[in-house]
C-alpha atoms as a PDB file:
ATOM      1  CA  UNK A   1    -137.590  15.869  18.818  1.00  0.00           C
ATOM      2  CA  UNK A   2    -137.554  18.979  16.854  1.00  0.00           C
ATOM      3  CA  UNK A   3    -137.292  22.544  19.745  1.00  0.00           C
ATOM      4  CA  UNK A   4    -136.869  20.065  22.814  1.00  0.00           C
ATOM      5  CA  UNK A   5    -133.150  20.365  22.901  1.00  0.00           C
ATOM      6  CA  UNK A   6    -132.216  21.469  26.428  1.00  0.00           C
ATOM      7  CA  UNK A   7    -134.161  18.409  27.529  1.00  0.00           C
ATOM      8  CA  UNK A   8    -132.437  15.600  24.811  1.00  0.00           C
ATOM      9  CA  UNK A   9    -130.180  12.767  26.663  1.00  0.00           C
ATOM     10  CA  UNK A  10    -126.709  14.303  25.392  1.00  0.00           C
ATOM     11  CA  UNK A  11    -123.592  12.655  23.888  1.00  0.00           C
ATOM     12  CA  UNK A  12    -121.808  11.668  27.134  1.00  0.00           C
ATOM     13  CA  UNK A  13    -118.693   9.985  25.629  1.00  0.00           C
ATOM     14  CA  UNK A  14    -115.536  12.539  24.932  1.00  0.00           C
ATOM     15  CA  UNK A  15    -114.191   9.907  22.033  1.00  0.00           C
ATOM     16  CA  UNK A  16    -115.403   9.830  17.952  1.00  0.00           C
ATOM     17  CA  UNK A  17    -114.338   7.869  14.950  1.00  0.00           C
ATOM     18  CA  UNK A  18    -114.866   8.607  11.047  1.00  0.00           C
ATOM     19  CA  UNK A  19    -117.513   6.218  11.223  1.00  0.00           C
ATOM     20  CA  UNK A  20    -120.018   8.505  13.474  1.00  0.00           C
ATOM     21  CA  UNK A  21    -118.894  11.486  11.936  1.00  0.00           C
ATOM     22  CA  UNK A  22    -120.218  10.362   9.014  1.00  0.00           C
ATOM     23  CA  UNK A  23    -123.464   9.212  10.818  1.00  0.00           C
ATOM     24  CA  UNK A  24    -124.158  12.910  12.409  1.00  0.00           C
ATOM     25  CA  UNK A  25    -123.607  14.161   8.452  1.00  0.00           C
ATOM     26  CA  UNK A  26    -126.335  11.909   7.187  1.00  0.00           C
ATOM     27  CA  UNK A  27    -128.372  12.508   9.960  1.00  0.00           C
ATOM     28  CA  UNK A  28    -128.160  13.843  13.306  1.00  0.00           C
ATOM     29  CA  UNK A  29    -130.715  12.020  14.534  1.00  0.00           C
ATOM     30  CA  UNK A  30    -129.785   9.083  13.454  1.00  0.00           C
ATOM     31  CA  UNK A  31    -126.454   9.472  15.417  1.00  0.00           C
ATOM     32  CA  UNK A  32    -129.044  10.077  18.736  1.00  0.00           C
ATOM     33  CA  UNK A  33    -130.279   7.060  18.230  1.00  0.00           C
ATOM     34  CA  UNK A  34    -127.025   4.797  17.594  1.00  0.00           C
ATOM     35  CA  UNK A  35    -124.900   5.939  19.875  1.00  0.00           C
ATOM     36  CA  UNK A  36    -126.745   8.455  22.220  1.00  0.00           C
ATOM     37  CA  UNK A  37    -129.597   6.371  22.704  1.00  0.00           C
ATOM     38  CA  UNK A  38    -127.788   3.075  22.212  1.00  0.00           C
ATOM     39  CA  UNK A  39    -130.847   1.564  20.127  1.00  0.00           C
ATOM     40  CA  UNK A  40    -130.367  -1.838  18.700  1.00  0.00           C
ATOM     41  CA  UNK A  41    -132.198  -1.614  15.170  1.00  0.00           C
ATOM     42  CA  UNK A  42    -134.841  -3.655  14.184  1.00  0.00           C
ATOM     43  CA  UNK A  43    -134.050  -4.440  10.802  1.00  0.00           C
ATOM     44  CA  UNK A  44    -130.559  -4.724  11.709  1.00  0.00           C
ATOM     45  CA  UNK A  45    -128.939  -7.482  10.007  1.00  0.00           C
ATOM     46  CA  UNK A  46    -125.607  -9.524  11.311  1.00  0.00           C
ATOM     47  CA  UNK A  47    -124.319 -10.157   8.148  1.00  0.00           C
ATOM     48  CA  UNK A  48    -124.181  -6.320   7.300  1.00  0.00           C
ATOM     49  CA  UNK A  49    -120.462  -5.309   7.193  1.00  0.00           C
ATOM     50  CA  UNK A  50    -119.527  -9.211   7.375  1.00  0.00           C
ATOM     51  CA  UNK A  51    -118.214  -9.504   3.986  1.00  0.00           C
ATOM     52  CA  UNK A  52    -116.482  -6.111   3.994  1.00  0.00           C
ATOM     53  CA  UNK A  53    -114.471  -7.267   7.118  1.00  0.00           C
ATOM     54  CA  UNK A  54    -114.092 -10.762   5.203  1.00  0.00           C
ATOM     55  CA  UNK A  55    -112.173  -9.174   2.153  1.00  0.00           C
ATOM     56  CA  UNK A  56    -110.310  -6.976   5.059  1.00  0.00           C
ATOM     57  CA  UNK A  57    -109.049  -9.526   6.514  1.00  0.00           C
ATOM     58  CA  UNK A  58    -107.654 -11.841   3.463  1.00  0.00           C
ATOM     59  CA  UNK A  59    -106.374  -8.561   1.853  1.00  0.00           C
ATOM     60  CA  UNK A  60    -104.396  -7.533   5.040  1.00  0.00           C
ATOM     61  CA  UNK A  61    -102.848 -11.366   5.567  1.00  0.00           C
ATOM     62  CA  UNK A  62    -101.881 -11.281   1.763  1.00  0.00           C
ATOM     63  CA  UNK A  63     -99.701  -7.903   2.241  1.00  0.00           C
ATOM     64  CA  UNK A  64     -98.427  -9.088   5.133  1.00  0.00           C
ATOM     65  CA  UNK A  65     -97.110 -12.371   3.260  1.00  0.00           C
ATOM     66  CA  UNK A  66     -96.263  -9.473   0.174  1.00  0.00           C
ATOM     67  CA  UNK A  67     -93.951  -7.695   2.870  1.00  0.00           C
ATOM     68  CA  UNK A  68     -91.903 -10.627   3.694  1.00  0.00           C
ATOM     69  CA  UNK A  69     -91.217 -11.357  -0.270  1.00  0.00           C
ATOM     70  CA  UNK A  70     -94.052 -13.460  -0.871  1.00  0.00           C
ATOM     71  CA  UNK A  71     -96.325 -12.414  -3.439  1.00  0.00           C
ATOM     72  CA  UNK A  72     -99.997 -14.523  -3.767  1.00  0.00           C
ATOM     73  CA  UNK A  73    -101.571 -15.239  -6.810  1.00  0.00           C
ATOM     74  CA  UNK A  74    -105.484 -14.990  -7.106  1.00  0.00           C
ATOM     75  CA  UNK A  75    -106.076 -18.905  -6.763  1.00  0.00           C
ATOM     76  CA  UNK A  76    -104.411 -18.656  -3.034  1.00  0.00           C
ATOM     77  CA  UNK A  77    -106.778 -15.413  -2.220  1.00  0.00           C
ATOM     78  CA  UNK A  78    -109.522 -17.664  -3.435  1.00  0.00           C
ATOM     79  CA  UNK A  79    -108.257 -20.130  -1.370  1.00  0.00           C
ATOM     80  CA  UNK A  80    -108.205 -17.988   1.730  1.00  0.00           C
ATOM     81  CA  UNK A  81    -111.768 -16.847   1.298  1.00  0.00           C
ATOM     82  CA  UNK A  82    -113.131 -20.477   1.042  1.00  0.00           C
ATOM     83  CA  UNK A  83    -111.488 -21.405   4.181  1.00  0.00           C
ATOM     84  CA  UNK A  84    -112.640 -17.995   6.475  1.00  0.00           C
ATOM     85  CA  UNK A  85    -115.814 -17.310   4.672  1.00  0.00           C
ATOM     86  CA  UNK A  86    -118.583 -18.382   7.287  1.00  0.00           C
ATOM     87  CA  UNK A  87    -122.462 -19.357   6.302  1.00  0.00           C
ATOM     88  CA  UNK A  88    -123.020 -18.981   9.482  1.00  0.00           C
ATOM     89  CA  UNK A  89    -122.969 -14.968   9.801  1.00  0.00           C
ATOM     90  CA  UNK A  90    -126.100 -15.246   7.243  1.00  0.00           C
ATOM     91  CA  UNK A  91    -128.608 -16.912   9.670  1.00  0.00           C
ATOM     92  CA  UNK A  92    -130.705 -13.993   9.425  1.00  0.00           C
ATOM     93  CA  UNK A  93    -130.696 -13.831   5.715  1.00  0.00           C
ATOM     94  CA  UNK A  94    -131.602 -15.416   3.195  1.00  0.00           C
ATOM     95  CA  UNK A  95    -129.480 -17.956   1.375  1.00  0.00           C
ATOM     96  CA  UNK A  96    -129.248 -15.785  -2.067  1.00  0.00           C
ATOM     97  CA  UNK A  97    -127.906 -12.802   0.085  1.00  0.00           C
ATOM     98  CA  UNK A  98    -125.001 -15.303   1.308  1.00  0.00           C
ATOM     99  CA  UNK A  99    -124.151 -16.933  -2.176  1.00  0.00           C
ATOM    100  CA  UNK A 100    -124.174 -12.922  -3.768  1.00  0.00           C
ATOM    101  CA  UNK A 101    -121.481 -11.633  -0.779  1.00  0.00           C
ATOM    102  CA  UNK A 102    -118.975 -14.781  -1.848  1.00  0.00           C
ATOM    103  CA  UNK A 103    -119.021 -14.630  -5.123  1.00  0.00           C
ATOM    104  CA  UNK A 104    -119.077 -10.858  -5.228  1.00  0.00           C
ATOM    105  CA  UNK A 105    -115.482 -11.436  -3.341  1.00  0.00           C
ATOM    106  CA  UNK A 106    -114.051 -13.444  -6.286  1.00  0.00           C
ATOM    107  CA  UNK A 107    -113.600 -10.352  -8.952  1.00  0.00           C
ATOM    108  CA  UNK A 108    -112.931  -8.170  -6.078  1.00  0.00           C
ATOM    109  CA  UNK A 109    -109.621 -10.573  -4.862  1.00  0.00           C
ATOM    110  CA  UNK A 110    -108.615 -11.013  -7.880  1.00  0.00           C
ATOM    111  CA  UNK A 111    -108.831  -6.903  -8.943  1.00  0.00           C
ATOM    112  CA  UNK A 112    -106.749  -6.346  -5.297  1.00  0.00           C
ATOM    113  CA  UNK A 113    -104.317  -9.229  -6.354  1.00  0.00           C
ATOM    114  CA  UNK A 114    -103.815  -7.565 -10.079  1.00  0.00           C
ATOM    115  CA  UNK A 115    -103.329  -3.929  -8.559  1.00  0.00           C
ATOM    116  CA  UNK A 116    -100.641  -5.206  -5.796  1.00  0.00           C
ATOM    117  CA  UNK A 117     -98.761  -7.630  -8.227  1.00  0.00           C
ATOM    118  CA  UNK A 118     -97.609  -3.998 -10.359  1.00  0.00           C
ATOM    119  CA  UNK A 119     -97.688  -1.339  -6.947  1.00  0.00           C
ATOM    120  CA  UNK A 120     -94.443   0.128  -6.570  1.00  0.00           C
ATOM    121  CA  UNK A 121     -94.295   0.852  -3.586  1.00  0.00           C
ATOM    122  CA  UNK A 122     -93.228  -0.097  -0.116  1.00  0.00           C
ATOM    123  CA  UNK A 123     -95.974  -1.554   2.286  1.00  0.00           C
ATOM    124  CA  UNK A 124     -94.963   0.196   5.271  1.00  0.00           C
ATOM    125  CA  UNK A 125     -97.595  -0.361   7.551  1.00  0.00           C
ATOM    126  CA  UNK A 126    -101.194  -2.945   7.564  1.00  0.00           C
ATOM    127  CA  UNK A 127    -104.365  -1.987   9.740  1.00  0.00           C
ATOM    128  CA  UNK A 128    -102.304   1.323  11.242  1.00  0.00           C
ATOM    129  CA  UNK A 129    -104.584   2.285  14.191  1.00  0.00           C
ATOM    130  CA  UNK A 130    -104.557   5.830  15.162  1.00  0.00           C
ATOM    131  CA  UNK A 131    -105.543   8.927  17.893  1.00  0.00           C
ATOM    132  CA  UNK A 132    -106.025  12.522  17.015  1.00  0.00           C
ATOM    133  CA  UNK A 133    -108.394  15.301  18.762  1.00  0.00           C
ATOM    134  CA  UNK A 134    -110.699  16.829  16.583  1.00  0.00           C
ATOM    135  CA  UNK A 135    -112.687  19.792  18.990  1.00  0.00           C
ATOM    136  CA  UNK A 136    -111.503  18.081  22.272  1.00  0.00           C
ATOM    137  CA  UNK A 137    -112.362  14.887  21.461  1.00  0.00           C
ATOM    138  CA  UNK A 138    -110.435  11.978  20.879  1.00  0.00           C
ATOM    139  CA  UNK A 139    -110.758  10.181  17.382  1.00  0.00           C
ATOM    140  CA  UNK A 140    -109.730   7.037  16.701  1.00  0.00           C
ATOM    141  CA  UNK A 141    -109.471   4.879  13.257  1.00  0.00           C
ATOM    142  CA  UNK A 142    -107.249   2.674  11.368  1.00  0.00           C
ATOM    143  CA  UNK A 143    -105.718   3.127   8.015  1.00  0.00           C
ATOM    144  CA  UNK A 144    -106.255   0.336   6.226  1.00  0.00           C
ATOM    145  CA  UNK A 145    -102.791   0.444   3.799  1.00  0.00           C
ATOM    146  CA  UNK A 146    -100.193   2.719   4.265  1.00  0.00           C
ATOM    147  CA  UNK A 147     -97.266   2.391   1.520  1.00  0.00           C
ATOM    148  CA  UNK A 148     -94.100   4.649   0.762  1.00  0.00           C
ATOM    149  CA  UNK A 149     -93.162   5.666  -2.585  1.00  0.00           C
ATOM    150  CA  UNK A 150     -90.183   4.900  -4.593  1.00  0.00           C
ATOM    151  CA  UNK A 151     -89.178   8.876  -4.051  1.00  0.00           C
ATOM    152  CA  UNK A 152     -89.950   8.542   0.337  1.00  0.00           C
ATOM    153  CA  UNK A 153     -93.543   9.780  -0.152  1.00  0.00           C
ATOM    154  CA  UNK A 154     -96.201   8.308   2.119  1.00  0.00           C
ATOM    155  CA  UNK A 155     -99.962   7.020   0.528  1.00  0.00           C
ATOM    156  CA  UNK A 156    -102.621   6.277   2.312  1.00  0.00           C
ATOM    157  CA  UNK A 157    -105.284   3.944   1.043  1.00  0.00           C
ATOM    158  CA  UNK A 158    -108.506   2.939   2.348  1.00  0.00           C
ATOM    159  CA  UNK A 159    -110.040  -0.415   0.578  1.00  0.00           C
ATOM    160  CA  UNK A 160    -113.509   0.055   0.032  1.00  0.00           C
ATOM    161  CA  UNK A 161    -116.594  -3.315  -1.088  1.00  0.00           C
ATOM    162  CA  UNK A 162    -120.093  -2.067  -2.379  1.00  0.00           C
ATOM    163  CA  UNK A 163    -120.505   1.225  -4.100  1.00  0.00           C
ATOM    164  CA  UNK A 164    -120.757   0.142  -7.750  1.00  0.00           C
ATOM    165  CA  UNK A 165    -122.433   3.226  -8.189  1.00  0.00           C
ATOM    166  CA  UNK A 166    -121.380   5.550  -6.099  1.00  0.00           C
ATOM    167  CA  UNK A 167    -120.083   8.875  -6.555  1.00  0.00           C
ATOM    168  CA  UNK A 168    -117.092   9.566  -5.311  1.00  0.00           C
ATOM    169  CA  UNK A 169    -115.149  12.887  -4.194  1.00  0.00           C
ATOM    170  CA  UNK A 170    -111.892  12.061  -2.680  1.00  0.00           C
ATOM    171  CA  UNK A 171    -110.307  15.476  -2.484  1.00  0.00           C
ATOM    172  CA  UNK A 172    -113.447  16.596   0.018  1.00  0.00           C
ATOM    173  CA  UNK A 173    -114.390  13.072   1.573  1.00  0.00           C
ATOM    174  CA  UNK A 174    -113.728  13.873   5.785  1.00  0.00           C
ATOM    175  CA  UNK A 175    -112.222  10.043   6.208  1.00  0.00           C
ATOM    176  CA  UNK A 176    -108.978  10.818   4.426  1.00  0.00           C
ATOM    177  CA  UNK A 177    -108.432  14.431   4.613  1.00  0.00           C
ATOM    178  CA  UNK A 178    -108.674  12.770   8.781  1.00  0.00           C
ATOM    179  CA  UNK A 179    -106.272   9.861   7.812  1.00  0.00           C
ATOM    180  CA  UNK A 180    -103.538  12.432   6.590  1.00  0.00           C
ATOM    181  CA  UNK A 181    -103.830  14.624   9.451  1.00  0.00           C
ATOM    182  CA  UNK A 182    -103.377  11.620  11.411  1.00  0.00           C
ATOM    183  CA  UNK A 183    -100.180  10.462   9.713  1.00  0.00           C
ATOM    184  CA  UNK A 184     -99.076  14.177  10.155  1.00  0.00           C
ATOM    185  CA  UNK A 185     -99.612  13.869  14.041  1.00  0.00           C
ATOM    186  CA  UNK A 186     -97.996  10.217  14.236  1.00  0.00           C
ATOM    187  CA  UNK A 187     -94.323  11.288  15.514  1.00  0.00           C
ATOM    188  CA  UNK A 188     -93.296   7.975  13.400  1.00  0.00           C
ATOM    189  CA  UNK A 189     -94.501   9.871  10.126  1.00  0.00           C
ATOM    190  CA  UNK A 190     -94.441  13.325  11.029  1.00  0.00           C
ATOM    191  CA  UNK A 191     -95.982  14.593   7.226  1.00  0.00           C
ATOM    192  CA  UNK A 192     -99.262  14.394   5.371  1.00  0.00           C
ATOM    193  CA  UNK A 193     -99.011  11.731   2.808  1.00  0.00           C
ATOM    194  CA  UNK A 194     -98.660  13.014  -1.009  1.00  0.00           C
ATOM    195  CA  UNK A 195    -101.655  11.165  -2.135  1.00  0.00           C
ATOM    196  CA  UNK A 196    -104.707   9.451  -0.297  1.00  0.00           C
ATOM    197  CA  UNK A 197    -107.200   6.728  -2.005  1.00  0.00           C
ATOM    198  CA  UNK A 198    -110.102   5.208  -1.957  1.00  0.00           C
ATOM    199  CA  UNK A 199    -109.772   1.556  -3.832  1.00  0.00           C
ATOM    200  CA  UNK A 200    -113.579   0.378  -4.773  1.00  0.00           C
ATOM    201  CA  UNK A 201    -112.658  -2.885  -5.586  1.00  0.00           C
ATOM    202  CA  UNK A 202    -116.542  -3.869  -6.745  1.00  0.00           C
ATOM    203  CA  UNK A 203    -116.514  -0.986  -9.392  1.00  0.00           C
ATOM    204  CA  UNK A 204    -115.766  -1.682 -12.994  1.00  0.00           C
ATOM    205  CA  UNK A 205    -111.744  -2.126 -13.665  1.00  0.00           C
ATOM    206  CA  UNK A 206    -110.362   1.196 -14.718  1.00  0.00           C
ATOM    207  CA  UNK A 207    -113.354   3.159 -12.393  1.00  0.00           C
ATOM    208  CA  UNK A 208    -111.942   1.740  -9.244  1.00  0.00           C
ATOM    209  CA  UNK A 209    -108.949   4.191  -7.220  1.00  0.00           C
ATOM    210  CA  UNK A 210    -110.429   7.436  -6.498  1.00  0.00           C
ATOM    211  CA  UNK A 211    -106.763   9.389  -5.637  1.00  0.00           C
ATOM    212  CA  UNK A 212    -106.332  12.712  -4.116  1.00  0.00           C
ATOM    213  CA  UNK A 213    -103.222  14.488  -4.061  1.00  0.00           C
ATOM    214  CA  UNK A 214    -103.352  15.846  -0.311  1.00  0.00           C
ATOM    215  CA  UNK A 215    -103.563  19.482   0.351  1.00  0.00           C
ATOM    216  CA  UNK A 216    -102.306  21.019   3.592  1.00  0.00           C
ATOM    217  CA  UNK A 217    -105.490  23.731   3.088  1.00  0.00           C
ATOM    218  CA  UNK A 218    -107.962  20.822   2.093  1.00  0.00           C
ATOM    219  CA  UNK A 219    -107.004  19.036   5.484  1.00  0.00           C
ATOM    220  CA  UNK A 220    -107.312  22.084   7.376  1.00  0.00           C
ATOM    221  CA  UNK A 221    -110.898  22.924   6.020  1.00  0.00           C
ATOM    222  CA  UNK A 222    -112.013  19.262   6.619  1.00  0.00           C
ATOM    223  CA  UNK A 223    -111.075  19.464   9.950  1.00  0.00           C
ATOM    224  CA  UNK A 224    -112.823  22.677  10.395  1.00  0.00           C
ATOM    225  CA  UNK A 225    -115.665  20.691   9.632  1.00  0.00           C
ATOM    226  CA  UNK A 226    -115.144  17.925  11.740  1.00  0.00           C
ATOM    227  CA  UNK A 227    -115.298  20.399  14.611  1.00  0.00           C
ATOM    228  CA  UNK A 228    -118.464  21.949  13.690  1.00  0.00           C
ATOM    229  CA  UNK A 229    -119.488  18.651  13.845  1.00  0.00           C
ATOM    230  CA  UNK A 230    -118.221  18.069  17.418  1.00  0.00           C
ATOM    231  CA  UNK A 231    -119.361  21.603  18.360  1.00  0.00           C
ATOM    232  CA  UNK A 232    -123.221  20.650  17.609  1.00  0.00           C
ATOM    233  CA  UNK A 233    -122.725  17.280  19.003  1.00  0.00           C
ATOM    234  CA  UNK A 234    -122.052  19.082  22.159  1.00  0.00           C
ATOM    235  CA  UNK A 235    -125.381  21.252  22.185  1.00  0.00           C
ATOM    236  CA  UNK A 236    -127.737  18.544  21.327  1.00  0.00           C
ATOM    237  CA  UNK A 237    -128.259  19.535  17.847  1.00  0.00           C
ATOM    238  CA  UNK A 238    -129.923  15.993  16.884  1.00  0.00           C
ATOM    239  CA  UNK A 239    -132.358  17.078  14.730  1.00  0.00           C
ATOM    240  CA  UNK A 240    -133.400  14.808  11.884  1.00  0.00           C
ATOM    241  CA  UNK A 241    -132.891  15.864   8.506  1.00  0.00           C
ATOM    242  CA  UNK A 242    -134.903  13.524   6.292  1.00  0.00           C
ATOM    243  CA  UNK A 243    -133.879  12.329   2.648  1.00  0.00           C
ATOM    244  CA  UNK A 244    -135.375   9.874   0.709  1.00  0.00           C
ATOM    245  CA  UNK A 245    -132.838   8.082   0.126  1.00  0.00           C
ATOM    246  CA  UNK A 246    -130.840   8.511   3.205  1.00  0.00           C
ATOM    247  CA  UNK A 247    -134.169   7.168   4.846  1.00  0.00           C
ATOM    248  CA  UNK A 248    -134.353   4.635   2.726  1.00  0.00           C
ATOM    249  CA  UNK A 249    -131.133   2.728   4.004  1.00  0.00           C
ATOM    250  CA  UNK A 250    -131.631   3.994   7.953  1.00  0.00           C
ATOM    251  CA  UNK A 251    -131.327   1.397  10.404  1.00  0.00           C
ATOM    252  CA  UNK A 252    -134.214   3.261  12.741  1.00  0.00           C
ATOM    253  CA  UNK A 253    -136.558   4.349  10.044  1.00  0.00           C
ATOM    254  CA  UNK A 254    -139.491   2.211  11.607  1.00  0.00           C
ATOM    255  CA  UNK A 255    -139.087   3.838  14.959  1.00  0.00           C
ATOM    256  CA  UNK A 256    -137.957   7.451  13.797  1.00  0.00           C
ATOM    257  CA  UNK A 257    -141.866   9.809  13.026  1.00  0.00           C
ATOM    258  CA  UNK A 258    -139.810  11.757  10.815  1.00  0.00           C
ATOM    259  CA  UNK A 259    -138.326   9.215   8.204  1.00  0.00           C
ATOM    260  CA  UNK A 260    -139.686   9.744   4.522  1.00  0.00           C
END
């Protein structure tokens, strides 16, 4: 692919998400293949972000229950996952794979059910889907957790499974410098939030929120980078840039001659 630019299929959609933002970052030509090219991996598996949507989806019915004065305790989250957890999204893997994703959900329900129990604040909105423009294109996304502090504040927070080892930078990570310029745009919110975090409810206890106190500047610089992003989108720039351990974890490293 490498010096045939001008004759590359181009991005033709005018809409992005944090999701292939981050894609183009790790790898530009992975984002040609996904969503340029469309190609359905072959070592794609279905159960891949299964039990991350799982936890999602027991975490956001809990808060909802929390918001109308009812507060669960960890046997009814354990309860919830034993009635929508589904064997069946694990045809294509083996049967260990499926036993590690539920129990891994057990400590991780019951470290999301200790941290709500003693939150202060106000669950204002669940699943808060959003639209801003980032370079002429429309983004979308959805805030997983946005709460007000006792003082009026807003906080974002984005629930994260996985990672037990992964480093995190909050203050610099592009998906919530994006969430509080989002919130800023919302005419319902109007203002960046005074703190965003990521919740890594896998990683030890005491290792798991990863908070930022938001900065107007930090937001601003992020979304200068966004738009470079957008900017080489738009010329074709889908060049591989090949890591060993960004390889590693590719969905199209079997078709792509350039993966390590």
């Amino acid at each position: 692919m490498n010096g045939t630019k001008s004759t590359r299929l181009g991005f033709q959609k005018k809409n992005l998400s944090f999701s292939k933002f981050d894609t183009y970052k790790q790898c530009p030509k992975q984002f040609w293949y996904q969503h340029v090219l469309n190609a359905l991996p072959e070592n794609q598996e279905q159960s891949a972000l299964y039990k991350g949507s799982t936890f999602h989806e027991i975490v956001e019915d809990s808060a909802k229950r929390q918001k109308e004065g009812n507060t669960d305790d960890t046997a009814k989250l354990f309860s919830e996952l034993q009635t929508k957890w589904d064997p069946k999204k694990y045809l294509t893997s083996s049967v260990q794979k499926e036993q590690q994703d539920r129990k891994s959900l057990t400590p991780a329900l019951e470290s999301y059910q200790k941290w709500s129990s003693s939150n202060p604040n106000e669950i204002v909105a669940l699943e808060l889907p959003f639209t801003t423009y980032i370079g002429g294109f429309k983004v979308n996304g959805v805030i997983d957790r946005l709460e007000k502090t006792p003082e009026g504040e807003y906080v974002v927070i984005d629930y994260k499974t996985g990672g037990k080892k992964k480093k995190v930078d909050a203050r610099n990570s592009p998906q919530l410098n994006l969430y509080a310029l989002a919130l800023k745009e919302n005419p319902d919110y109007g203002k960046l939030p005074v703190k965003a975090i990521f919740f890594y409810v896998e990683k030890p206890e005491g290792e798991q929120l990863f908070e930022y106190e938001v900065e107007a500047e930090k937001v601003e610089e992020v979304k200068g980078i966004l738009e470079g992003y957008v900017a080489a989108i738009q010329e074709k720039e889908f060049d591989a840039t090949p890591e060993m351990f960004t390889c590693k974890w590719c969905q199209y490293s079997d078709i792509c001659e350039e993966a390590m």
